[in-house]
PDB file of N, CA and C in Angstrom:
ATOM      1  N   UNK A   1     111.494 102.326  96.267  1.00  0.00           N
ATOM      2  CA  UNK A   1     112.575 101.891  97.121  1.00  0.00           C
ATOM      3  C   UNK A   1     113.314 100.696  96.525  1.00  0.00           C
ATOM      4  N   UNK A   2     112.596  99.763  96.344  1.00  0.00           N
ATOM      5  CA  UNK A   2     112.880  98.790  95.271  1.00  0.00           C
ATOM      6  C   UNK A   2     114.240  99.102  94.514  1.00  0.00           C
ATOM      7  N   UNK A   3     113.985 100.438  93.009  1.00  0.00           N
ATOM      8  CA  UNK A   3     114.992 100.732  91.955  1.00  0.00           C
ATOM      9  C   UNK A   3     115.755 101.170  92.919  1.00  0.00           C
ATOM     10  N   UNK A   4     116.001 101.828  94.018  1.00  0.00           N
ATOM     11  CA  UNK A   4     117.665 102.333  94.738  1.00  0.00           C
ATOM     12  C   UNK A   4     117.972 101.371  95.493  1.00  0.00           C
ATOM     13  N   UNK A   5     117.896  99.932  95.010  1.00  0.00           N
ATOM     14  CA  UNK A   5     118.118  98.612  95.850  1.00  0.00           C
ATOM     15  C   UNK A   5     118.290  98.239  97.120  1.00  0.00           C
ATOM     16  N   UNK A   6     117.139  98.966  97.258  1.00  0.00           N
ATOM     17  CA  UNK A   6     116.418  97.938  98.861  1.00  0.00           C
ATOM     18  C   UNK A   6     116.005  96.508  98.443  1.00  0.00           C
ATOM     19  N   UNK A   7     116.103  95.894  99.528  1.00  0.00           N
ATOM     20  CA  UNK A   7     115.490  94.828  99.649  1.00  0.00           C
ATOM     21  C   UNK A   7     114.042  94.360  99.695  1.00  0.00           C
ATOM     22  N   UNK A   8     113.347  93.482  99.841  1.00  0.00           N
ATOM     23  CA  UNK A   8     112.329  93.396  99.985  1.00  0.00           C
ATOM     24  C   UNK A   8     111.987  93.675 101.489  1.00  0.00           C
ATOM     25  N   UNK A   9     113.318  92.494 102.352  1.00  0.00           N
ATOM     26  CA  UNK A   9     112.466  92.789 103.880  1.00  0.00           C
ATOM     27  C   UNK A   9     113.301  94.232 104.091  1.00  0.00           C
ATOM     28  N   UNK A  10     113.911  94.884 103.783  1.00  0.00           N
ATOM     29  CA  UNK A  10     114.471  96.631 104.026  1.00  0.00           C
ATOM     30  C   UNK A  10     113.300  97.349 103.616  1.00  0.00           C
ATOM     31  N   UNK A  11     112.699  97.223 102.397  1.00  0.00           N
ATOM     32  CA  UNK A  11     111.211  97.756 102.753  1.00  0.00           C
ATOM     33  C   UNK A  11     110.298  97.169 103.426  1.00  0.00           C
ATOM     34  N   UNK A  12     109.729  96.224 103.595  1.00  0.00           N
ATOM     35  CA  UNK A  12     108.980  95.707 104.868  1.00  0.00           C
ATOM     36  C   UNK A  12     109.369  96.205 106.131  1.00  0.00           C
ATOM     37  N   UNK A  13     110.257  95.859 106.468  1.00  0.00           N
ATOM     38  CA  UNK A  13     110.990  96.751 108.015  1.00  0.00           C
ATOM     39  C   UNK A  13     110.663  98.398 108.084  1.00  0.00           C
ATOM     40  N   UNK A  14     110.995  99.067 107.022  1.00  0.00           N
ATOM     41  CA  UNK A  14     110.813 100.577 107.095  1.00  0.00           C
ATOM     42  C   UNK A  14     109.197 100.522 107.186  1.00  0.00           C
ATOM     43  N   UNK A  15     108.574  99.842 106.542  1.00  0.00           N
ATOM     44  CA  UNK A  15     107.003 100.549 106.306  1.00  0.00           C
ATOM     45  C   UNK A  15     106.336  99.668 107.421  1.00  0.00           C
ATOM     46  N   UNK A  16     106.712  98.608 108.689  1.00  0.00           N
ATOM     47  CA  UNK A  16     106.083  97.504 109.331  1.00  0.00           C
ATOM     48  C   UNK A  16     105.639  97.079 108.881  1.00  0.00           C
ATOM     49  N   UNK A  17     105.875  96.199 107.622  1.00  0.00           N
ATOM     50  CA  UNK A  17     104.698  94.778 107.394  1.00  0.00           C
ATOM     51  C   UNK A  17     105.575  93.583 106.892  1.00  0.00           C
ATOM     52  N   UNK A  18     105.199  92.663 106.896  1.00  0.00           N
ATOM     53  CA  UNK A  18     105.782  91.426 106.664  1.00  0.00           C
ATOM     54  C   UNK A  18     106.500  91.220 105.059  1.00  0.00           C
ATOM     55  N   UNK A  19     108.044  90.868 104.937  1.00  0.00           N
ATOM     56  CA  UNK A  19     108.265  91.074 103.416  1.00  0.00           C
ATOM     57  C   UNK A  19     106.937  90.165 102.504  1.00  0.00           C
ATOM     58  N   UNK A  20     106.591  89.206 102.928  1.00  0.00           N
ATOM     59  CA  UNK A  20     105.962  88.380 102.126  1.00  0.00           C
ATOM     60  C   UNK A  20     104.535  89.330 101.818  1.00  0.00           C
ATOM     61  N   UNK A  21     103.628  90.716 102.119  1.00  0.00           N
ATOM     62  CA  UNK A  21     102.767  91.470 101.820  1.00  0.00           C
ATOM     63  C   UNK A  21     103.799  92.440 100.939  1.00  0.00           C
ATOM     64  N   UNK A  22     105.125  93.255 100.880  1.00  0.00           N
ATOM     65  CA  UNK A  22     105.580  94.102  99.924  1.00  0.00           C
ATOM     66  C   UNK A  22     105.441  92.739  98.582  1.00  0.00           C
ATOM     67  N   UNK A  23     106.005  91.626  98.621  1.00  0.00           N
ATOM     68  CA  UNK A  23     106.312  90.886  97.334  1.00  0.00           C
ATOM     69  C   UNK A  23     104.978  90.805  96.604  1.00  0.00           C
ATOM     70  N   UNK A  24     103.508  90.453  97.813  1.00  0.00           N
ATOM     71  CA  UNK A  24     102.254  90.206  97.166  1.00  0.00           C
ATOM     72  C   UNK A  24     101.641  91.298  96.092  1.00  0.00           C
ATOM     73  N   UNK A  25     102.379  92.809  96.971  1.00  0.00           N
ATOM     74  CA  UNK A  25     101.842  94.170  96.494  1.00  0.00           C
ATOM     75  C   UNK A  25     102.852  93.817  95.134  1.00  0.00           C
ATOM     76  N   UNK A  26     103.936  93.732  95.427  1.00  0.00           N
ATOM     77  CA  UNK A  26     104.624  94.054  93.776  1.00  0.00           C
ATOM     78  C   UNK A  26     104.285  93.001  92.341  1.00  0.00           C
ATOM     79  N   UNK A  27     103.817  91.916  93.007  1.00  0.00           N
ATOM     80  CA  UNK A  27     103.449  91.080  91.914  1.00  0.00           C
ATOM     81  C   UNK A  27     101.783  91.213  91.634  1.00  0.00           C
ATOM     82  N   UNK A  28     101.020  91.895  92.579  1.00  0.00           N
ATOM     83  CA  UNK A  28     100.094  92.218  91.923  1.00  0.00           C
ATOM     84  C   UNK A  28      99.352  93.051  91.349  1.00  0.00           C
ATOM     85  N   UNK A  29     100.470  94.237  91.378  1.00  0.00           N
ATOM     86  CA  UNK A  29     100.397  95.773  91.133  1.00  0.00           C
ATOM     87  C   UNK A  29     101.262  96.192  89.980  1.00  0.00           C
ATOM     88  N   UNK A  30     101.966  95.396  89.893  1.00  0.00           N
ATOM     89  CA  UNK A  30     102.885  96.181  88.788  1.00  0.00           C
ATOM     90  C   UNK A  30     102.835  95.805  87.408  1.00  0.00           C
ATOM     91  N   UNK A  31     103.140  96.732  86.385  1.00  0.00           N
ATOM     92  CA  UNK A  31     102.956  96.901  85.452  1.00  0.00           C
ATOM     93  C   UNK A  31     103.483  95.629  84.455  1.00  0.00           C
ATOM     94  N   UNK A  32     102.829  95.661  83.641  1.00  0.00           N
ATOM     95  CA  UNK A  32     102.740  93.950  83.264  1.00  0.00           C
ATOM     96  C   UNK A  32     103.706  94.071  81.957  1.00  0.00           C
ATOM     97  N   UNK A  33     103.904  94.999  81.757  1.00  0.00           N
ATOM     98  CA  UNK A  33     104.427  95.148  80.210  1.00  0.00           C
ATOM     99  C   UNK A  33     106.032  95.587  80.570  1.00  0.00           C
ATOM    100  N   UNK A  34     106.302  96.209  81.955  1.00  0.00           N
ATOM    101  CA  UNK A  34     107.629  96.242  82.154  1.00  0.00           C
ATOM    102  C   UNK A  34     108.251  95.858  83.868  1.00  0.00           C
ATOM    103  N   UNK A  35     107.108  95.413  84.471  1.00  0.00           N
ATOM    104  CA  UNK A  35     107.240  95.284  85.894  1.00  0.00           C
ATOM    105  C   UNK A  35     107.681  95.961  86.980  1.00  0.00           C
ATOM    106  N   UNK A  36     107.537  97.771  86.092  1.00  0.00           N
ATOM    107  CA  UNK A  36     107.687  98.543  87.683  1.00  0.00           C
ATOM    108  C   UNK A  36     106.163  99.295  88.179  1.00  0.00           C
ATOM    109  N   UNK A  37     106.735  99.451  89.239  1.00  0.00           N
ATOM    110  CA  UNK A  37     105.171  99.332  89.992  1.00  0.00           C
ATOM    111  C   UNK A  37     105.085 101.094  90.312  1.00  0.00           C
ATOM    112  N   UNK A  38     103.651 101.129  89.876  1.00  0.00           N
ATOM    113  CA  UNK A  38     103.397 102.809  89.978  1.00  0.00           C
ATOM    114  C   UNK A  38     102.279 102.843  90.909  1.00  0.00           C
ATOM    115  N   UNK A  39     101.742 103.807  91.938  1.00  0.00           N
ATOM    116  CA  UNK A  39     101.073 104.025  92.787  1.00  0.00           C
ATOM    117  C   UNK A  39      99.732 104.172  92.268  1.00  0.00           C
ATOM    118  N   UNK A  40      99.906 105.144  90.890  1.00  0.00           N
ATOM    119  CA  UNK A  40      98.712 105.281  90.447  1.00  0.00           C
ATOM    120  C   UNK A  40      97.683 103.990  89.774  1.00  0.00           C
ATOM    121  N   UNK A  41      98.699 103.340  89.288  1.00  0.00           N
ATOM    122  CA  UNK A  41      97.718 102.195  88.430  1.00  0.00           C
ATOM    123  C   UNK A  41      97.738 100.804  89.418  1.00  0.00           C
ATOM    124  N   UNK A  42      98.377 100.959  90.566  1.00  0.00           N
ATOM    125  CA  UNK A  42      98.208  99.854  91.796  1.00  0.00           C
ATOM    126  C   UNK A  42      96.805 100.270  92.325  1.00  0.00           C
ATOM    127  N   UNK A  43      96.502 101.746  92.338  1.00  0.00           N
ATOM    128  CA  UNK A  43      95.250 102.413  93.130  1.00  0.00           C
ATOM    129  C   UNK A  43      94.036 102.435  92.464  1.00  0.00           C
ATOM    130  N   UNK A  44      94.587 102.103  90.771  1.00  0.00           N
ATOM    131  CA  UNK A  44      93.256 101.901  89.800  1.00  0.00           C
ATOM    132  C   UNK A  44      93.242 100.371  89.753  1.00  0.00           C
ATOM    133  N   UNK A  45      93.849  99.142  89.937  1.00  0.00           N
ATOM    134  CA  UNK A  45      94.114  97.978  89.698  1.00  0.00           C
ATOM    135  C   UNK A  45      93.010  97.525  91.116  1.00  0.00           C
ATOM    136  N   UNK A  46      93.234  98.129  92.197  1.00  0.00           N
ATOM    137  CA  UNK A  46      92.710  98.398  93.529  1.00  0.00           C
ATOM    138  C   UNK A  46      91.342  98.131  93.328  1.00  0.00           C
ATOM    139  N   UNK A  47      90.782  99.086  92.601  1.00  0.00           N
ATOM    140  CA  UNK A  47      89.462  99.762  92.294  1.00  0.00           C
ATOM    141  C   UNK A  47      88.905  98.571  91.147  1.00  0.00           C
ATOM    142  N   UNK A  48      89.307  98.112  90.514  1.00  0.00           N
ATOM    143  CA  UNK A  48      88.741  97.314  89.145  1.00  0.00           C
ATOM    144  C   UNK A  48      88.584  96.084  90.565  1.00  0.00           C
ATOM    145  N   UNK A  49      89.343  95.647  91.120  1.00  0.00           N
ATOM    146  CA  UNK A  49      89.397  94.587  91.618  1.00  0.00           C
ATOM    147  C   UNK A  49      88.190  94.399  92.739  1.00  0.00           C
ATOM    148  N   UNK A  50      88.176  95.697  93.037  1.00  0.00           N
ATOM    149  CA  UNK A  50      87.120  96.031  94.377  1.00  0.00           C
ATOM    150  C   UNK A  50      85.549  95.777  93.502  1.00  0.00           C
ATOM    151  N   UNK A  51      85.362  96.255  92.266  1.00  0.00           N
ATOM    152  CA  UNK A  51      83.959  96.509  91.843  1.00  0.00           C
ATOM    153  C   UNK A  51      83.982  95.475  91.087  1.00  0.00           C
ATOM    154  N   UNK A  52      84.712  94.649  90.849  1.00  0.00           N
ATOM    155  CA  UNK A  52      84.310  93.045  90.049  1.00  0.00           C
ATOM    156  C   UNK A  52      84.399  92.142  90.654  1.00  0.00           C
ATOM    157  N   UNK A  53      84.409  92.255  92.513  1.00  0.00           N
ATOM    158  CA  UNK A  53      84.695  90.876  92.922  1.00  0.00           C
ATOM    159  C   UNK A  53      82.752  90.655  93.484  1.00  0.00           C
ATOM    160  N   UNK A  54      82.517  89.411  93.758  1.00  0.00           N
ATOM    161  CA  UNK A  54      81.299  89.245  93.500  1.00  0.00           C
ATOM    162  C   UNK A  54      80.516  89.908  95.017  1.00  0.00           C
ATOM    163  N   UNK A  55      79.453  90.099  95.187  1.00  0.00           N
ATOM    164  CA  UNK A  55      78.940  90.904  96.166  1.00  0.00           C
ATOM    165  C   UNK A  55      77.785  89.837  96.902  1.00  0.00           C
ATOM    166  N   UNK A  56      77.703  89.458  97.864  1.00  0.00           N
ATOM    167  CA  UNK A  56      76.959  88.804  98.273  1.00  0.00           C
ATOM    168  C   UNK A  56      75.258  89.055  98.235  1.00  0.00           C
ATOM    169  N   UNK A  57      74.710  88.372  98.413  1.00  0.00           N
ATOM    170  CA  UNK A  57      73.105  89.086  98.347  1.00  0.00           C
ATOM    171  C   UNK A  57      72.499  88.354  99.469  1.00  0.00           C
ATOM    172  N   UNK A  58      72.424  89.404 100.542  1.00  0.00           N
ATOM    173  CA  UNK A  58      71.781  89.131 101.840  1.00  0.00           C
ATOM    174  C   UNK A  58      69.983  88.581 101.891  1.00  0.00           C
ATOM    175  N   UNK A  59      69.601  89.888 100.860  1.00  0.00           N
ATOM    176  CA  UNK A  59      68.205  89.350 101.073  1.00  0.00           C
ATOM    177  C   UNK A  59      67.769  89.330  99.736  1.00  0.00           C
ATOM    178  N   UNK A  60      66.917  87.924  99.237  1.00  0.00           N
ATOM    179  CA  UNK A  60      66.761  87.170  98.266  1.00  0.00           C
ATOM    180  C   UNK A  60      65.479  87.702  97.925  1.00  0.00           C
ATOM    181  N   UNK A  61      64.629  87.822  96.908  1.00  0.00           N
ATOM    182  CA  UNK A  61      63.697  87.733  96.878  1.00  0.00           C
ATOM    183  C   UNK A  61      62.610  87.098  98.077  1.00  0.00           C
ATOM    184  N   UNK A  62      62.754  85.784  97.671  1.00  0.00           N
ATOM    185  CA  UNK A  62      62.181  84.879  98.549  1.00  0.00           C
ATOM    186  C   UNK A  62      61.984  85.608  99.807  1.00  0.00           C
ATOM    187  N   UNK A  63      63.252  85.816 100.535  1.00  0.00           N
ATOM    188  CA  UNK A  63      63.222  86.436 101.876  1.00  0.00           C
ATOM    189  C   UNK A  63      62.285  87.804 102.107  1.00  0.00           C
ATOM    190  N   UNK A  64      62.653  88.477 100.821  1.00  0.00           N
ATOM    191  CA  UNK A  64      61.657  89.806 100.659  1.00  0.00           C
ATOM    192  C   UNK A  64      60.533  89.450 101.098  1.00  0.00           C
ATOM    193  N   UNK A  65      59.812  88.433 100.371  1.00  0.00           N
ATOM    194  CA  UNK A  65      58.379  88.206  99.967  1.00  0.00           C
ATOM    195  C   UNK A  65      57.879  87.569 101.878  1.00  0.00           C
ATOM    196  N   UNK A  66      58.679  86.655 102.378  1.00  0.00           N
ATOM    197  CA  UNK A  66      58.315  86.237 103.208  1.00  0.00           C
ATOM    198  C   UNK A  66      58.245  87.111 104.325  1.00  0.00           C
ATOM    199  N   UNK A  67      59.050  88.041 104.315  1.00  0.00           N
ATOM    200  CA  UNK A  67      58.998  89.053 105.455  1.00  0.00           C
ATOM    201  C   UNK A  67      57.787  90.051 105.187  1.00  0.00           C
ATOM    202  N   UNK A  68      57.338  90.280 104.037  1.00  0.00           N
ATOM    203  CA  UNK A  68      56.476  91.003 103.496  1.00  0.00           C
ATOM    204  C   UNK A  68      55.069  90.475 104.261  1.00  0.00           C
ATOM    205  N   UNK A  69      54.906  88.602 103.941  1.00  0.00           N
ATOM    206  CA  UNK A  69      53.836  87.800 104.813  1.00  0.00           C
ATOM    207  C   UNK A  69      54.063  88.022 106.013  1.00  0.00           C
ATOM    208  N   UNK A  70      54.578  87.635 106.968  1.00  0.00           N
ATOM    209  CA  UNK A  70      54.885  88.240 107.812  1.00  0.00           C
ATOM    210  C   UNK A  70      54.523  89.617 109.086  1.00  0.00           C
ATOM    211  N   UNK A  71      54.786  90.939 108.107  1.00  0.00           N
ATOM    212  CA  UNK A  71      54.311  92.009 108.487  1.00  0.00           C
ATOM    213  C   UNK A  71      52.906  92.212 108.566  1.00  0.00           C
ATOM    214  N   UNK A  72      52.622  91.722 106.993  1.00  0.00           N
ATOM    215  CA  UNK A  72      51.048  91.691 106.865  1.00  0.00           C
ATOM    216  C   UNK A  72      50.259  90.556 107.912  1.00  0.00           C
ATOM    217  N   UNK A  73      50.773  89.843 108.699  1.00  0.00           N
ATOM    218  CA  UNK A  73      50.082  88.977 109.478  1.00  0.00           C
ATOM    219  C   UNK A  73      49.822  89.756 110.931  1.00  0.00           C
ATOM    220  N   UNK A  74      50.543  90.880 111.156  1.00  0.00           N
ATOM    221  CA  UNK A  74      50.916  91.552 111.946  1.00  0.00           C
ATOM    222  C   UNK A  74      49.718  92.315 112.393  1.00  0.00           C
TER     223      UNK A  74
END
């Protein structure tokens, strides 16, 4: 929508979301070597971003072991 010169908030308005989320999507999706933005490598950019951000770790060793004492006290 963008290349047939829409606007930013003319696409925000058509799709409901705030222009300032289309600008976030286009600057962090688009292609770095010529800056137009393709669906496919926004949806793989998506995916790299999803499996390298760090993952929390609920239960620690420690916690293992202590719940382990625990049961066995049981």
């Amino acid at each position: 929508m963008q290349k047939q010169g829409s606007s930013l908030a003319e696409i925000a308005k058509s799709i409901g979301v705030h222009k300032s989320t289309i600008s976030r999507e286009l600057q962090r999706n688009s292609d770095q070597r010529n800056g137009d933005y393709k669906v496919d490598l926004a949806q793989k950019k998506y995916h790299q971003r999803h499996a390298n951000k760090p993952k929390s770790i609920r239960f620690t060793q420690e916690i293992k072991e202590d719940y382990s004492i625990a049961q066995n006290r049981l």
